[in-house]
N, C-alpha and C. Protein backbone atom coordinates (compact mmCIF):
# COMPACT_ATOMS: atom_id res chain seq x y z
N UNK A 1 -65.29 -19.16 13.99
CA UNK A 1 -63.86 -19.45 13.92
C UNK A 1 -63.32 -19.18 12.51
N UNK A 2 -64.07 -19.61 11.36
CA UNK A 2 -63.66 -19.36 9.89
C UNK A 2 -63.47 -17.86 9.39
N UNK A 3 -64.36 -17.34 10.05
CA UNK A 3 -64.71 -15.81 9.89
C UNK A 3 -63.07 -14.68 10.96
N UNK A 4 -62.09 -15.44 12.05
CA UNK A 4 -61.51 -14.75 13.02
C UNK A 4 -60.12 -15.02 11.43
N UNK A 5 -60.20 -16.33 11.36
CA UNK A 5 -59.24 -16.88 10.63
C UNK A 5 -58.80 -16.15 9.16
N UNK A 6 -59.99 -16.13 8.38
CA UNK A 6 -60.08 -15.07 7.01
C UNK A 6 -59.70 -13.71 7.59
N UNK A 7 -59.88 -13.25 8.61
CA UNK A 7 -59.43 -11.75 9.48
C UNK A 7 -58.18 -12.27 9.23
N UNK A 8 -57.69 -12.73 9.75
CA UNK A 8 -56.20 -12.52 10.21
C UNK A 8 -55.68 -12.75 9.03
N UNK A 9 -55.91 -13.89 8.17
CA UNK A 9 -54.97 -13.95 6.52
C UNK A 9 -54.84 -12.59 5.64
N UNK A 10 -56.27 -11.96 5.91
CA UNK A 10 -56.23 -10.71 5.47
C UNK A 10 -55.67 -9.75 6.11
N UNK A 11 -55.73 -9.45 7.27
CA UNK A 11 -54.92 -8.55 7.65
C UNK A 11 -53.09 -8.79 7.51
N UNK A 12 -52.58 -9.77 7.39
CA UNK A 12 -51.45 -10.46 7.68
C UNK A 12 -50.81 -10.23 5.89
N UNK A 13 -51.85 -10.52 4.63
CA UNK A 13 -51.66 -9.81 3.79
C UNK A 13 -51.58 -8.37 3.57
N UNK A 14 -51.81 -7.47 4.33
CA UNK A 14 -52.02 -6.06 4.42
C UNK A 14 -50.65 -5.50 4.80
N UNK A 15 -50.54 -6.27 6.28
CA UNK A 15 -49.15 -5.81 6.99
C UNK A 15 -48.11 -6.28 6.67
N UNK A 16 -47.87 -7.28 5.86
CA UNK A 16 -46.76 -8.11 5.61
C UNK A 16 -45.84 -7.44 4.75
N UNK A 17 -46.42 -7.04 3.47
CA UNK A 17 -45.55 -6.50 2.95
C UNK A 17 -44.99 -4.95 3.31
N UNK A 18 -45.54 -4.32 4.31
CA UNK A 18 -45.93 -3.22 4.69
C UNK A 18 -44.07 -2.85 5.32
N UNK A 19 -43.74 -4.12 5.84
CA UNK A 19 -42.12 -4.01 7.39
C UNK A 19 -41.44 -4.74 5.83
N UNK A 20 -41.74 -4.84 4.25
CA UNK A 20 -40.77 -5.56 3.80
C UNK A 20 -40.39 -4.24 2.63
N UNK A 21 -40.51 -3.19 3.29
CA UNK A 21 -40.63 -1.94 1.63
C UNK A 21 -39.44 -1.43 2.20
N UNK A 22 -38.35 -0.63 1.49
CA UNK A 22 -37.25 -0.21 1.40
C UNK A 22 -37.33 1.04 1.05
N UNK A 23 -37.00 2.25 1.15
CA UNK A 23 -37.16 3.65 0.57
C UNK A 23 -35.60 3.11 -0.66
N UNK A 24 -34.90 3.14 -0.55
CA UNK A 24 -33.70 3.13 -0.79
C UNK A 24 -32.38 2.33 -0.27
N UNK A 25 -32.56 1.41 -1.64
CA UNK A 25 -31.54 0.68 -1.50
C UNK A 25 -29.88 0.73 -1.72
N UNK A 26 -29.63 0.22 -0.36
CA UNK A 26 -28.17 0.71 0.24
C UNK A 26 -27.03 -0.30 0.19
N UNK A 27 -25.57 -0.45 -0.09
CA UNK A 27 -24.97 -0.57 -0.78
C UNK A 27 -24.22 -1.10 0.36
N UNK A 28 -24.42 -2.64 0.53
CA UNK A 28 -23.34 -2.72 2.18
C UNK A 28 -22.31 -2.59 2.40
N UNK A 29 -22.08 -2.34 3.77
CA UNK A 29 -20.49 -1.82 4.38
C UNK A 29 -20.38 -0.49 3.52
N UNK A 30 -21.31 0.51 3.04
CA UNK A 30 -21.34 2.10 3.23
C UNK A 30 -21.22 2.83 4.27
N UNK A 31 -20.16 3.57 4.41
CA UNK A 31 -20.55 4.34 5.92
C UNK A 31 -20.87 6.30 4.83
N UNK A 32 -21.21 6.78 5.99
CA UNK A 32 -20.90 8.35 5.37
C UNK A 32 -19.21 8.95 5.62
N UNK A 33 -19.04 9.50 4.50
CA UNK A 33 -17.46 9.88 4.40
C UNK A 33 -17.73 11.64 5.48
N UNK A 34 -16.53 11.98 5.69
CA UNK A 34 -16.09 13.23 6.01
C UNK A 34 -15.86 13.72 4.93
N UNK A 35 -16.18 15.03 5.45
CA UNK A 35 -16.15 15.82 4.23
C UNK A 35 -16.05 17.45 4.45
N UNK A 36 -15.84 18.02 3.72
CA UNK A 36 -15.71 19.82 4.03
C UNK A 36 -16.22 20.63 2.85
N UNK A 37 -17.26 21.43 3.13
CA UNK A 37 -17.75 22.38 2.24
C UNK A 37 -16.87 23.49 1.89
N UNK A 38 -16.13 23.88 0.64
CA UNK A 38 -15.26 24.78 0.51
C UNK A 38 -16.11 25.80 -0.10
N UNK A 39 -15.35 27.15 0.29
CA UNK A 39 -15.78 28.44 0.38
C UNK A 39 -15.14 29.20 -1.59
N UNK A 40 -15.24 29.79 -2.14
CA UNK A 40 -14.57 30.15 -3.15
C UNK A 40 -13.13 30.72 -3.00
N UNK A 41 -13.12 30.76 -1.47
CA UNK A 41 -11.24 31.90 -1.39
C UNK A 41 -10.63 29.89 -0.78
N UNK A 42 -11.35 29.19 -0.34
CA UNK A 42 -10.40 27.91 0.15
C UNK A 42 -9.83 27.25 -1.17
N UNK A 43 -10.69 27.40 -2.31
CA UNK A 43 -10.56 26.50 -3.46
C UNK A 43 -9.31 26.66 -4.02
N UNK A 44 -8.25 25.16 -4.49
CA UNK A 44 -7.12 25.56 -5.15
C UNK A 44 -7.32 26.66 -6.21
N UNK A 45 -6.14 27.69 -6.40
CA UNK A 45 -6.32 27.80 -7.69
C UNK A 45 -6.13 27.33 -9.51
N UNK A 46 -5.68 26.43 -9.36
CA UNK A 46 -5.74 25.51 -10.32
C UNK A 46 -7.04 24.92 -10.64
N UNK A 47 -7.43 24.30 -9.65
CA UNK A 47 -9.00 23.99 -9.78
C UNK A 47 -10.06 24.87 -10.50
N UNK A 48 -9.97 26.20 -9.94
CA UNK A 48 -10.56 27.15 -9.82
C UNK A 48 -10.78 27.40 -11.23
N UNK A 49 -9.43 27.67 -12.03
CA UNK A 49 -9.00 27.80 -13.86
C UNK A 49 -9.76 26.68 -14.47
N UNK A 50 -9.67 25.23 -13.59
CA UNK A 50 -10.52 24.14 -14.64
C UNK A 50 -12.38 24.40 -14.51
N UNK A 51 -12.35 25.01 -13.40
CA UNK A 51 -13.88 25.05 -12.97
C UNK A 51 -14.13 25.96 -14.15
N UNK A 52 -13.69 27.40 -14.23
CA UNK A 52 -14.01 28.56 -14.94
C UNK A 52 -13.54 27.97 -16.70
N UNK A 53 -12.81 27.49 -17.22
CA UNK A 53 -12.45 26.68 -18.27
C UNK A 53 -14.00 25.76 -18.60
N UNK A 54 -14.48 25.22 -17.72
CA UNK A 54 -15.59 24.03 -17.92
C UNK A 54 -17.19 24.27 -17.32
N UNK A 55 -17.21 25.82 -17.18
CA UNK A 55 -18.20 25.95 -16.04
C UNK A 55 -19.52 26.07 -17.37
N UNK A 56 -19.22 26.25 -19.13
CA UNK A 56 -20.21 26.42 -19.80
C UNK A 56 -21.29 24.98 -19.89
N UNK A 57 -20.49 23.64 -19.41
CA UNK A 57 -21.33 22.47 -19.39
C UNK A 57 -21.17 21.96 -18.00
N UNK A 58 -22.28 21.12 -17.93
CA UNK A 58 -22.14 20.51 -17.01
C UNK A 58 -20.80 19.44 -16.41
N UNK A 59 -19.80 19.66 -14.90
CA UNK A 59 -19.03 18.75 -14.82
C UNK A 59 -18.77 18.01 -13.66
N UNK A 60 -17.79 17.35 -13.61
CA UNK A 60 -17.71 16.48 -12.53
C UNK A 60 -15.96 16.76 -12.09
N UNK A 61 -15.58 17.16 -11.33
CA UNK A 61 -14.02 17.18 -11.55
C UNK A 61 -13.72 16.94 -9.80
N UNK A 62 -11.98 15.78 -10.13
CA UNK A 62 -11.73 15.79 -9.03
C UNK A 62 -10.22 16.39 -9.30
N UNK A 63 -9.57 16.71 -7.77
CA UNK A 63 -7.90 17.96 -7.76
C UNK A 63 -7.81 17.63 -6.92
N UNK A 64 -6.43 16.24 -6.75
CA UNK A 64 -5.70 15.92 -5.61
C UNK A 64 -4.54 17.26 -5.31
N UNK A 65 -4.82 17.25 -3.73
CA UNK A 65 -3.04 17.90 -3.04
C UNK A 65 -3.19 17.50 -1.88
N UNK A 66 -1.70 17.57 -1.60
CA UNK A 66 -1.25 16.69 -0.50
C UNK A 66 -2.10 15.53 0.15
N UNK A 67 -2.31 16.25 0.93
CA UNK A 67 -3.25 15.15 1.50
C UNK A 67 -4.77 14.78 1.61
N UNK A 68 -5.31 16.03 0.16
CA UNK A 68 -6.94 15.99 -0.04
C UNK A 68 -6.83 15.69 -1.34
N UNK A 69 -8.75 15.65 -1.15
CA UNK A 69 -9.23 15.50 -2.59
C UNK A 69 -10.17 16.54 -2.45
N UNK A 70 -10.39 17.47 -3.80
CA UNK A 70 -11.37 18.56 -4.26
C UNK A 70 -11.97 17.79 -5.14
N UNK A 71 -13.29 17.95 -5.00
CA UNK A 71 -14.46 16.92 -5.97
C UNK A 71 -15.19 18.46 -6.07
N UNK A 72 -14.97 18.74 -7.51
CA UNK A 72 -15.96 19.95 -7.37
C UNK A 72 -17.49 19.32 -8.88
N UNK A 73 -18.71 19.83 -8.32
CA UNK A 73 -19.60 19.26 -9.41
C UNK A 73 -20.71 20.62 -9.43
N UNK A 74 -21.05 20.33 -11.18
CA UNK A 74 -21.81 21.37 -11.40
C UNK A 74 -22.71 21.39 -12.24
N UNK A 75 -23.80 21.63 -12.67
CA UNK A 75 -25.06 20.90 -13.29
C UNK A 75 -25.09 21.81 -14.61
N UNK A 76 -24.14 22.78 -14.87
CA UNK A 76 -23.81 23.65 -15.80
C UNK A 76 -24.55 25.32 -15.55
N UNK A 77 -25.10 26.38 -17.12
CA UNK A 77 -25.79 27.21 -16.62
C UNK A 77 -27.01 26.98 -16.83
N UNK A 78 -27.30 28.31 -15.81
CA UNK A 78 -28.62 28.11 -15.24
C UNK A 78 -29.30 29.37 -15.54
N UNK A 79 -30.30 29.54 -16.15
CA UNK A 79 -31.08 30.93 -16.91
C UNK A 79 -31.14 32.22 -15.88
N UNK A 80 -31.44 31.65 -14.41
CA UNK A 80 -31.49 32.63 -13.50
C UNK A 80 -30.70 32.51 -12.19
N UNK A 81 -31.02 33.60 -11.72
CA UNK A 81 -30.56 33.23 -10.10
C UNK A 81 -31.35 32.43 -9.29
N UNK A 82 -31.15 32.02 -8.23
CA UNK A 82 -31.50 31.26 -6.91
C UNK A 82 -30.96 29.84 -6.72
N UNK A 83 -30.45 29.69 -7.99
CA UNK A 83 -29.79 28.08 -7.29
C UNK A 83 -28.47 27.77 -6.96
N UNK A 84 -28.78 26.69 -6.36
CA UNK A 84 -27.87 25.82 -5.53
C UNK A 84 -27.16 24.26 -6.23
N UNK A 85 -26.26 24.14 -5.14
CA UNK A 85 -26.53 22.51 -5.46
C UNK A 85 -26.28 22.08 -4.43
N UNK A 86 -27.28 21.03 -3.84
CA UNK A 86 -26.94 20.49 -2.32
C UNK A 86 -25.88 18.80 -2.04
N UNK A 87 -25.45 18.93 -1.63
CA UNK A 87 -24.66 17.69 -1.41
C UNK A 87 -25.66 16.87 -0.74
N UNK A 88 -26.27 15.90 -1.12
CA UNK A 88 -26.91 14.95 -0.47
C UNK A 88 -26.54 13.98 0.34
N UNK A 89 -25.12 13.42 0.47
CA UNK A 89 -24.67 12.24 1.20
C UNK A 89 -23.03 12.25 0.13
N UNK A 90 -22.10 11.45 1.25
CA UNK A 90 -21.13 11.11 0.35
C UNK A 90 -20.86 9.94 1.29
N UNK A 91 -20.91 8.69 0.68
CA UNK A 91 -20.65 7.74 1.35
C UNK A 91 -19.50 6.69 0.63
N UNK A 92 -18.74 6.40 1.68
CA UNK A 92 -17.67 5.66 1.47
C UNK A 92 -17.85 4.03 1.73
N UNK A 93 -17.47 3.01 0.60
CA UNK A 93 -17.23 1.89 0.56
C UNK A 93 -16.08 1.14 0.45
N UNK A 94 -16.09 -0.04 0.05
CA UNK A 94 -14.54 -0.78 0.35
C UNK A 94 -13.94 -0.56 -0.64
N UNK A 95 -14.30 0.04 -2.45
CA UNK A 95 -13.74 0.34 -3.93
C UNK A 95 -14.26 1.63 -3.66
N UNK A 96 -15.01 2.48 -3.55
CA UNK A 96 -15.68 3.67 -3.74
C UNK A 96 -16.17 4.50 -2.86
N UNK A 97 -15.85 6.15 -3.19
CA UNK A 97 -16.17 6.95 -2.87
C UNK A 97 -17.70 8.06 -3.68
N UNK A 98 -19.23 7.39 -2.86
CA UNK A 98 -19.99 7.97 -3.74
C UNK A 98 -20.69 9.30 -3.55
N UNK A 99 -20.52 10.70 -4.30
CA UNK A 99 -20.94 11.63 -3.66
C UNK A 99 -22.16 12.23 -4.50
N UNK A 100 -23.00 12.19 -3.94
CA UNK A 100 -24.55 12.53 -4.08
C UNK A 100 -24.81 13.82 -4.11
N UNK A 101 -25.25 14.48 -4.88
CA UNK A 101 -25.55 16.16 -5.34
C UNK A 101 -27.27 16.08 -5.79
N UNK A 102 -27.81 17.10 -6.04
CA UNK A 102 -29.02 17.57 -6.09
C UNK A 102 -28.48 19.30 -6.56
N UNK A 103 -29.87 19.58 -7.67
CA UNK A 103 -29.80 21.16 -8.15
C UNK A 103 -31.16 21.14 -7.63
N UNK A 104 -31.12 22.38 -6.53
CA UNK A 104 -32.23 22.84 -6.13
C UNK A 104 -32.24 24.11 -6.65
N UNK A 105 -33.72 24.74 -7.09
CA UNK A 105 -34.20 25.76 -7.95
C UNK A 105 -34.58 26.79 -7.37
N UNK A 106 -35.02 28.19 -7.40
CA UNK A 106 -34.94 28.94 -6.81
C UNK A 106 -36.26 28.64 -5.67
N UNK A 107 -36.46 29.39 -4.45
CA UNK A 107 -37.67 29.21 -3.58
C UNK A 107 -38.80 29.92 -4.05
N UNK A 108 -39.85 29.22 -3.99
CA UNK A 108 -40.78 29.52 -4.25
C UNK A 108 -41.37 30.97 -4.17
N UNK A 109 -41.58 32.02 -4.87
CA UNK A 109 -41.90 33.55 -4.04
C UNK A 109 -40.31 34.47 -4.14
N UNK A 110 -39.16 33.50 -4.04
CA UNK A 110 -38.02 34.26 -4.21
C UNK A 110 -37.42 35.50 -5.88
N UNK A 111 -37.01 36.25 -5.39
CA UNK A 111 -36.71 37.20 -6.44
C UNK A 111 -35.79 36.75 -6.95
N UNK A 112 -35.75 36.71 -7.97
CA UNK A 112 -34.70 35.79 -9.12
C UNK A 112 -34.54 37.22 -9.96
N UNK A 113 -33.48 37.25 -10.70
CA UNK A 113 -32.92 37.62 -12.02
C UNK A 113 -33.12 37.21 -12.76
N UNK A 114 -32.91 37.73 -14.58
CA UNK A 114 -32.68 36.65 -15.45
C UNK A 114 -31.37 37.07 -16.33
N UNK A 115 -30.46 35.87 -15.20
CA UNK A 115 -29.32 36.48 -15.76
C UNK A 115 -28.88 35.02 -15.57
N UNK A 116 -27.81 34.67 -16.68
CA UNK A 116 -27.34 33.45 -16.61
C UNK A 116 -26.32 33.28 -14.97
N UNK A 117 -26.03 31.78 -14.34
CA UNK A 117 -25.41 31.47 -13.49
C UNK A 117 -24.75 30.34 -13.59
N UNK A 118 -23.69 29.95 -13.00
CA UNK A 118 -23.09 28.80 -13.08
C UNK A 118 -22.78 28.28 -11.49
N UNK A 119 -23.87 27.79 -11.16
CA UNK A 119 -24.19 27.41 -9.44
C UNK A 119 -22.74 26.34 -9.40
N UNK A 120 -22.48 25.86 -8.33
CA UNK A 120 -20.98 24.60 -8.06
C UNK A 120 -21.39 24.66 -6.71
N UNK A 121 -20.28 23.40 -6.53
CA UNK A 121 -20.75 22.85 -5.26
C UNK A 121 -18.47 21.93 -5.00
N UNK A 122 -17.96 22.63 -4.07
CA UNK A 122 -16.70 21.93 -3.98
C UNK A 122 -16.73 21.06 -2.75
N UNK A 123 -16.02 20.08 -2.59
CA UNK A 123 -15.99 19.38 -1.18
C UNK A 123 -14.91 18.98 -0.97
N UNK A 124 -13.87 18.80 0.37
CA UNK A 124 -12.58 18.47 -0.07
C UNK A 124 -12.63 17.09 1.34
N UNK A 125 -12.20 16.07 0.77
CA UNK A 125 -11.84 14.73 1.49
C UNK A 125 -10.74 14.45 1.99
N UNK A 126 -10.51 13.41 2.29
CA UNK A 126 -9.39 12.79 2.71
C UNK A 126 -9.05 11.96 1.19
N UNK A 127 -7.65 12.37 1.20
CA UNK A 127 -7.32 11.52 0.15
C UNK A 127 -7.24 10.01 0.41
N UNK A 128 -7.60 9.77 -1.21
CA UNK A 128 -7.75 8.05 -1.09
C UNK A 128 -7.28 7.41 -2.31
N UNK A 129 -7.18 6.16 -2.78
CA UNK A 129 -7.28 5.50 -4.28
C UNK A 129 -8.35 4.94 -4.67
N UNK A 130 -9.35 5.26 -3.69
CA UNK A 130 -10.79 4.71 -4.31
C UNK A 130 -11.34 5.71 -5.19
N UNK A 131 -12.41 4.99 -6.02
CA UNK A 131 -12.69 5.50 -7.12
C UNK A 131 -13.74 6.88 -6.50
N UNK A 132 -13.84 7.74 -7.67
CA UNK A 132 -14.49 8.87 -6.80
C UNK A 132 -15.97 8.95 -7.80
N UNK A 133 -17.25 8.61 -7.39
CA UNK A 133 -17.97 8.65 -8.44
C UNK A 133 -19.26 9.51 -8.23
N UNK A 134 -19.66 10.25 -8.69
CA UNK A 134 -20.72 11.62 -8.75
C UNK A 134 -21.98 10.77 -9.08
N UNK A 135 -23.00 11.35 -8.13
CA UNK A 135 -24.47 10.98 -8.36
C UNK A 135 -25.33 12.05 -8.38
C-alpha cells in the first residue's frame, strides 16, 4: 500500500505542473482585430512620402483617413534580399490596439542579393481612439 501511494505522489508531482504551463501569456478580454494587408498601389500617398522619408531607420507609423487606420512598421535596412515582415496577430482590447510583427530572413537555400532593402509591412483597420501599439 505505501509503495501504490509514493506512485501516485510522484506521479501527481510530474503531471501537475504539466496542465499548469502557459506558452503565452494573454491579456484578458483580447479578441483578434480585423485587419487588411495593403498592397504598395492601396497605400495613401502621404504615408507613402513618410515611409520613404523614414525608411533609413527602423519605424512604427500610424495615417488616419476617413474611416481607417494605416499602421505601417519596419525593422529598417536590410543588407540583402529575401525578407519580410510577418504580421503575427493584432489584437484588440478595451484601451488598446496591439499589433505584433516579426522580420523573417531570407529561406534557407534561397538566392539572395547583396543589395541593401527596406522590407515594410502596412495594415489598414478600422478606425478607433485606442491606443495603437507595435510589438
Amino acid at each position: 500500500f505505501k509503495i501504490v501511494v509514493l506512485w501516485m505522489m510522484i506521479l501527481s508531482a510530474i503531471w501537475l505542473p504539466c496542465g499548469c504551463i502557459r506558452k503565452k501569456p494573454e491579456i484578458t478580454g483580447e479578441k483578434s482585430a480585423a485587419f487588411q494587408l495593403m498592397s504598395e498601389r492601396e497605400i495613401p500617398e502621404e504615408l507613402k512620402e513618410w515611409m520613404e522619408q523614414e525608411k533609413a531607420h527602423p519605424f512604427m507609423l500610424t495615417y488616419a483617413v476617413e474611416q481607417d487606420i494605416y499602421a505601417a512598421r519596419s525593422y529598417g535596412p536590410q543588407n540583402k534580399t529575401g525578407y519580410q515582415i510577418k504580421v503575427d496577430a493584432i489584437l484588440e482590447g478595451e484601451k488598446t490596439v496591439r499589433i505584433q510583427t516579426s522580420l523573417l530572413g531570407p529561406e534557407k537555400g534561397e538566392k539572395t542579393k547583396d543589395v541593401v532593402t527596406y522590407p515594410y509591412v502596412v495594415v489598414k483597420l478600422k478606425k478607433t481612439e485606442k491606443e495603437i501599439l507595435f510589438e
